[in-house]
Protein backbone atom coordinates (compact mmCIF):
# COMPACT_ATOMS: atom_id res chain seq x y z
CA UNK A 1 73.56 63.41 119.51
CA UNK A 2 73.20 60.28 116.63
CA UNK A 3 71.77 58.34 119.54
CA UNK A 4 69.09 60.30 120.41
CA UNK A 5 68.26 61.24 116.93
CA UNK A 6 68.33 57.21 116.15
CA UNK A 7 65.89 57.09 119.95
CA UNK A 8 63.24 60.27 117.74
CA UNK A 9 63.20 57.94 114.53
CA UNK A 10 62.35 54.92 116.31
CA UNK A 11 59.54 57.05 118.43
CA UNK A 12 58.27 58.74 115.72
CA UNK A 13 57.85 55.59 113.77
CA UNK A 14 56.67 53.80 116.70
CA UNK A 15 54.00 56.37 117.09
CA UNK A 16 53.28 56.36 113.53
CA UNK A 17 52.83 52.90 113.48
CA UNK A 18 50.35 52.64 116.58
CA UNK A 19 48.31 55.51 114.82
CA UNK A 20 47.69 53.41 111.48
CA UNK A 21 47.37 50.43 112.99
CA UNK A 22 43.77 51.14 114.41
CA UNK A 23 42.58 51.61 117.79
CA UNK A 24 41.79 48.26 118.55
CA UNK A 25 45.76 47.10 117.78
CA UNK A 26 46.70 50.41 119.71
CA UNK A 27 44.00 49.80 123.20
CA UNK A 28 45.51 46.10 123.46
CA UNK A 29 49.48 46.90 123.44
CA UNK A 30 51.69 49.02 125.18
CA UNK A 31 55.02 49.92 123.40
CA UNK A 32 57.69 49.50 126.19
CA UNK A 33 61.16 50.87 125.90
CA UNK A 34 64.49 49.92 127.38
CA UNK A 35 67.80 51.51 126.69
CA UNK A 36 70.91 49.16 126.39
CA UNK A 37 74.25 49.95 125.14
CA UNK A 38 73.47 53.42 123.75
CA UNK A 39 70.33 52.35 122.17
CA UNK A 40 66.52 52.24 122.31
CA UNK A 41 64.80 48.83 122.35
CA UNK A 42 60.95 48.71 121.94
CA UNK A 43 58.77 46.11 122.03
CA UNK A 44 54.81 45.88 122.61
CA UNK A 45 53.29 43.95 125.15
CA UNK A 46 50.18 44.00 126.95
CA UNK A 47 51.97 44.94 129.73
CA UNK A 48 55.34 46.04 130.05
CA UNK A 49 58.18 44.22 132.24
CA UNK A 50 60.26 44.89 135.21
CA UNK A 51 63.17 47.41 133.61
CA UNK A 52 60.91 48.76 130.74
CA UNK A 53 59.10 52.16 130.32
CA UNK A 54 55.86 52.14 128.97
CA UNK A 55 55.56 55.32 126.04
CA UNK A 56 52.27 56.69 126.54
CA UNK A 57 51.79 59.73 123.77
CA UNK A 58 50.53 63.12 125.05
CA UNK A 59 48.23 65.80 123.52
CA UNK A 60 50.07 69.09 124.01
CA UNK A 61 48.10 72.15 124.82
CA UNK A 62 45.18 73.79 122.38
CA UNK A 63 47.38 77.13 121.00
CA UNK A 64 45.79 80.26 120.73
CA UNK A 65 42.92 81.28 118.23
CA UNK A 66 44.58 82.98 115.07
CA UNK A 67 44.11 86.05 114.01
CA UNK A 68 40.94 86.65 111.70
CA UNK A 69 41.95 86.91 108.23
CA UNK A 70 41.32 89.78 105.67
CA UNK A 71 37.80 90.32 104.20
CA UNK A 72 37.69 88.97 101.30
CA UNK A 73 36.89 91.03 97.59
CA UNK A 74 33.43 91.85 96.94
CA UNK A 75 32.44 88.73 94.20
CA UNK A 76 30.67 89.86 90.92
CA UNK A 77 27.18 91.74 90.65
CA UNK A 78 25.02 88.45 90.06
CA UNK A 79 22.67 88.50 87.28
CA UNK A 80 19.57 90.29 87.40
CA UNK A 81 16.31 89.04 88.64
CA UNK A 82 13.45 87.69 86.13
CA UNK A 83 10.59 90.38 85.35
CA UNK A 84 7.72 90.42 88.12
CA UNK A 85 3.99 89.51 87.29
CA UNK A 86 2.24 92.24 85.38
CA UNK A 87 -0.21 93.89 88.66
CA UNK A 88 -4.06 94.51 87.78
CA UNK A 89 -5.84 98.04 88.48
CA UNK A 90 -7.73 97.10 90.77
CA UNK A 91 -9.73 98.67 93.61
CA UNK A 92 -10.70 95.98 96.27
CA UNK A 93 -10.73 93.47 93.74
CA UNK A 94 -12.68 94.82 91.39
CA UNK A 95 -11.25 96.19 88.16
CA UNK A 96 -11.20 99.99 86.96
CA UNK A 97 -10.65 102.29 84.36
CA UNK A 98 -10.80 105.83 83.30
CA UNK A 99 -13.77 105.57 80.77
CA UNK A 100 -13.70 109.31 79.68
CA UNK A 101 -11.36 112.39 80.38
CA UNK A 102 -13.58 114.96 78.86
CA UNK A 103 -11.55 118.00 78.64
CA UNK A 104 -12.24 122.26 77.48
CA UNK A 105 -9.52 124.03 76.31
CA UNK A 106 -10.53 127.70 74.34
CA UNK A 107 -11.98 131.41 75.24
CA UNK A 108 -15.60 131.55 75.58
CA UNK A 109 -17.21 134.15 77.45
CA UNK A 110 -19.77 133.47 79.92
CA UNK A 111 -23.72 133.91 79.82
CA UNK A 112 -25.60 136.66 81.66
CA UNK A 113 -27.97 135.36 83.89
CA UNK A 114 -30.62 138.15 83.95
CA UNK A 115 -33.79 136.88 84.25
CA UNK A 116 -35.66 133.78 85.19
CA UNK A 117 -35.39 132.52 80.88
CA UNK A 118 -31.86 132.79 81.49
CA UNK A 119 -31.90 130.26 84.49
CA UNK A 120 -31.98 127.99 82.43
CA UNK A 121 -28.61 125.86 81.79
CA UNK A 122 -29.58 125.09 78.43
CA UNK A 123 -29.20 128.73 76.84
CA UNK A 124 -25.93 129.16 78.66
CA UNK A 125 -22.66 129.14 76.53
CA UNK A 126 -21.85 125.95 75.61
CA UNK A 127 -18.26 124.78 75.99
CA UNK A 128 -16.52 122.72 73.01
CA UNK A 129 -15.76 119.79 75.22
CA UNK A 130 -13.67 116.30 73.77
CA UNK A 131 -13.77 113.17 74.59
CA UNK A 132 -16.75 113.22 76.33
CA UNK A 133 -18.46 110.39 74.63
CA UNK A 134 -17.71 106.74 75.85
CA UNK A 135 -20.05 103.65 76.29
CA UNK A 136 -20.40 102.19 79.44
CA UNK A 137 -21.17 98.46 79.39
CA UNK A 138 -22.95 96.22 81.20
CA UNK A 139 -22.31 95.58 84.83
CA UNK A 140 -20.63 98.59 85.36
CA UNK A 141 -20.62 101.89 87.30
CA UNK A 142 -19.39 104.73 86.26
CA UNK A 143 -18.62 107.59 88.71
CA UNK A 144 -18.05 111.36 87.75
CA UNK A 145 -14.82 111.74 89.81
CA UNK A 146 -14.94 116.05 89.66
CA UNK A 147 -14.14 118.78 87.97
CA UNK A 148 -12.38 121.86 87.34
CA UNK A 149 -12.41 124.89 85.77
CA UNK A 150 -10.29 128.04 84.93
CA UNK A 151 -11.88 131.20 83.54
CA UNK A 152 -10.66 135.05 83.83
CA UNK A 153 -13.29 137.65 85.25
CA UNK A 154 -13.95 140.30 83.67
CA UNK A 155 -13.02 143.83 84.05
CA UNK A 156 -16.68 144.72 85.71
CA UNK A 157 -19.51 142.84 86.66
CA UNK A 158 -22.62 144.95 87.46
CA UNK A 159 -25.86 143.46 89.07
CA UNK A 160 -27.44 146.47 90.79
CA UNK A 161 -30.57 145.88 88.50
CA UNK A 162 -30.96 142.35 89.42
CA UNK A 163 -29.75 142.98 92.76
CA UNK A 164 -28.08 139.49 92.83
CA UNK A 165 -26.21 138.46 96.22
CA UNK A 166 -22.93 137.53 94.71
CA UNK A 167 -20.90 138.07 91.27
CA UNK A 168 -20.60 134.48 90.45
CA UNK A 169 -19.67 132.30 87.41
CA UNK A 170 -20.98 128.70 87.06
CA UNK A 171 -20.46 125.77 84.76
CA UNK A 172 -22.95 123.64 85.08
CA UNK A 173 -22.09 119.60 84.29
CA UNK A 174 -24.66 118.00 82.16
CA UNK A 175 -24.70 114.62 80.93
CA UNK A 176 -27.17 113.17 78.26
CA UNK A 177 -29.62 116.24 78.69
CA UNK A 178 -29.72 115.86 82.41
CA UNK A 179 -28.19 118.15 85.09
CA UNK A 180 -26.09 116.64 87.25
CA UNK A 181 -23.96 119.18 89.52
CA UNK A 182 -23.12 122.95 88.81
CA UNK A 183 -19.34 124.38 89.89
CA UNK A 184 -19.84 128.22 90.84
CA UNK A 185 -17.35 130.49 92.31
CA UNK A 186 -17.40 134.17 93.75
CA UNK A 187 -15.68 136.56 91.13
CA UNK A 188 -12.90 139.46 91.72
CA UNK A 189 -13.53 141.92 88.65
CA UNK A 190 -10.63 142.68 87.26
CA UNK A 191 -8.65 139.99 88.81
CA UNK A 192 -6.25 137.22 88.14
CA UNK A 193 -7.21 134.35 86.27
CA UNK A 194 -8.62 131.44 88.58
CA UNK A 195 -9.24 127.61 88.64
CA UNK A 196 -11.74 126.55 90.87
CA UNK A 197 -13.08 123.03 91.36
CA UNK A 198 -16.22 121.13 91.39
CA UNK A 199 -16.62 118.11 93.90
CA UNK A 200 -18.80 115.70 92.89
CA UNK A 201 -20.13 112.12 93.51
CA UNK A 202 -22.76 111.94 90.95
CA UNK A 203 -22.78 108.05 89.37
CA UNK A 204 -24.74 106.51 86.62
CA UNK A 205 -25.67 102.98 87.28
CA UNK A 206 -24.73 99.68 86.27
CA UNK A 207 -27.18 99.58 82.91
CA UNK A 208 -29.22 96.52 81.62
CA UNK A 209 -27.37 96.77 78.47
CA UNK A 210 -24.30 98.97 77.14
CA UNK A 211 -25.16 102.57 77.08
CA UNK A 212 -23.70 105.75 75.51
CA UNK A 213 -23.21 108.93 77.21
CA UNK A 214 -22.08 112.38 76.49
CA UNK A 215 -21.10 115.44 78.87
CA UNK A 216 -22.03 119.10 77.97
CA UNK A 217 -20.32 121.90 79.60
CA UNK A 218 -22.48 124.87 80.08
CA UNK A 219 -21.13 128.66 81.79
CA UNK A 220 -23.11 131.24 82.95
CA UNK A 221 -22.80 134.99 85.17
CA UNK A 222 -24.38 136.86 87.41
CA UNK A 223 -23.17 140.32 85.28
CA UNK A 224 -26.93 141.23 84.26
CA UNK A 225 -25.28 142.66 80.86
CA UNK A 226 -22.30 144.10 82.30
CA UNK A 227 -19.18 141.83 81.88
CA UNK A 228 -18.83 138.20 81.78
CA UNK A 229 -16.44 135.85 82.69
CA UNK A 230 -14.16 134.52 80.02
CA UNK A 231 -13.84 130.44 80.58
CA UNK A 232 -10.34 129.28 79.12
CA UNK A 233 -10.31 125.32 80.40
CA UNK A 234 -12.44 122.68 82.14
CA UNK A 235 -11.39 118.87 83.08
CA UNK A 236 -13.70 115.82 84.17
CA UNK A 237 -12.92 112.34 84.68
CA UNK A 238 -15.23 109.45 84.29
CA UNK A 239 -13.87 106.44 86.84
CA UNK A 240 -15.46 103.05 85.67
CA UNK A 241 -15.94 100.03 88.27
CA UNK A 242 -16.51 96.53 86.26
CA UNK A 243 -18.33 94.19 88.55
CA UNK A 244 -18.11 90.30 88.41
């Protein structure tokens, strides 16, 4: 057993030797052994003698893959992310804003419409509106994006002298003394309380300098004297478009 422990020093160191002395020292000798009295005698040669072994080191087989490891623990939450750019309101590039949300909010009751004198918007009942003054400036269009409006009918509605077709109530959308759209909607006397809407897509032009406006909210009935409508809220929106 000592001798061929002393025969896996000497290989080992032989080996180890060959390995750190480069490849060229390594391609141009051959370590040859020869046993002799119980012991291991290597030289190198460039080619090895009659009675001597060449040692030519072999690559043993690839083992088998290991197994895969545990997954890791999840690392830290990293640090959050830098505020994004402000967006612009824009539609299709061009910028917008609500110029004027001109809003009713009370108990007014309605006017009779009972002859042709009463046909006219301007002696219907006038609803407190606010905010419905803005400016609109130069370059820009301002659209009347609808309305609506809630009112209660009343208990009766009578119209057999006028012999009007329907029991309606209207609100009729002016702006700057001009009218621009009426809402109206077919009563139930004695019924619920109702919101109906108007639909508009009335605009007032891009102006050749800035130019105030105001909206006035006007109701009427077709009651002839007998019952009106009692109006209890009204919304419009004024969508401004700002050209280049």
């Amino acid at each position: 057993m000592r001798h061929r422990a002393g025969i896996l020093l000497v290989l080992v160191f032989i080996f180890g030797a060959v390995s750190t002395g480069g490849a060229s020292a390594a391609s141009r000798l051959v370590p040859c052994a020869k046993r002799s009295h119980h012991r291991l005698r290597i030289i190198y040669r460039s080619k090895c003698q009659a009675g001597w072994h060449a040692l030519h080191p072999r690559r043993g087989a690839t083992g088998p893959t290991g197994a895969t490891g545990h997954q890791g623990a999840t690392g830290p939450q990293g640090p959050a992310g830098a505020p994004g750019a402000a967006g612009s309101n824009t539609a299709a590039g061009v910028p917008a804003r609500v110029a004027a949300r001109a809003r009713y909010s009370g108990s007014v009751q309605s006017t009779s419409v009972d002859n042709a004198m009463n046909n006219d918007p301007s002696t219907w009942s006038a609803l407190p509106v606010t905010d419905g003054t803005w400016t609109q400036p130069v370059k820009a269009l301002d659209l009347l994006a609808g309305m609506s409006v809630t009112y209660v009918p009343p208990a009766t509605c009578d119209n057999s002298v006028q012999a009007w077709p329907s029991k309606l109530v209207q609100v009729e959308l002016i702006v700057d003394g001009v009218d621009f759209a009426t809402a109206a909607d077919t009563m139930t006397p004695g019924g619920p309380a109702k919101t109906f809407p108007l639909l508009t897509a009335s605009a007032l032009a891009e102006p050749a300098t800035a130019s105030s406006h105001t909206i006035v909210l006007r109701a009427s009935d077709w009651c002839g004297n007998a019952g009106h409508a009692t109006i209890t809220g009204a919304g419009l929106d004024v969508v401004e478009f700002q050209a280049g």
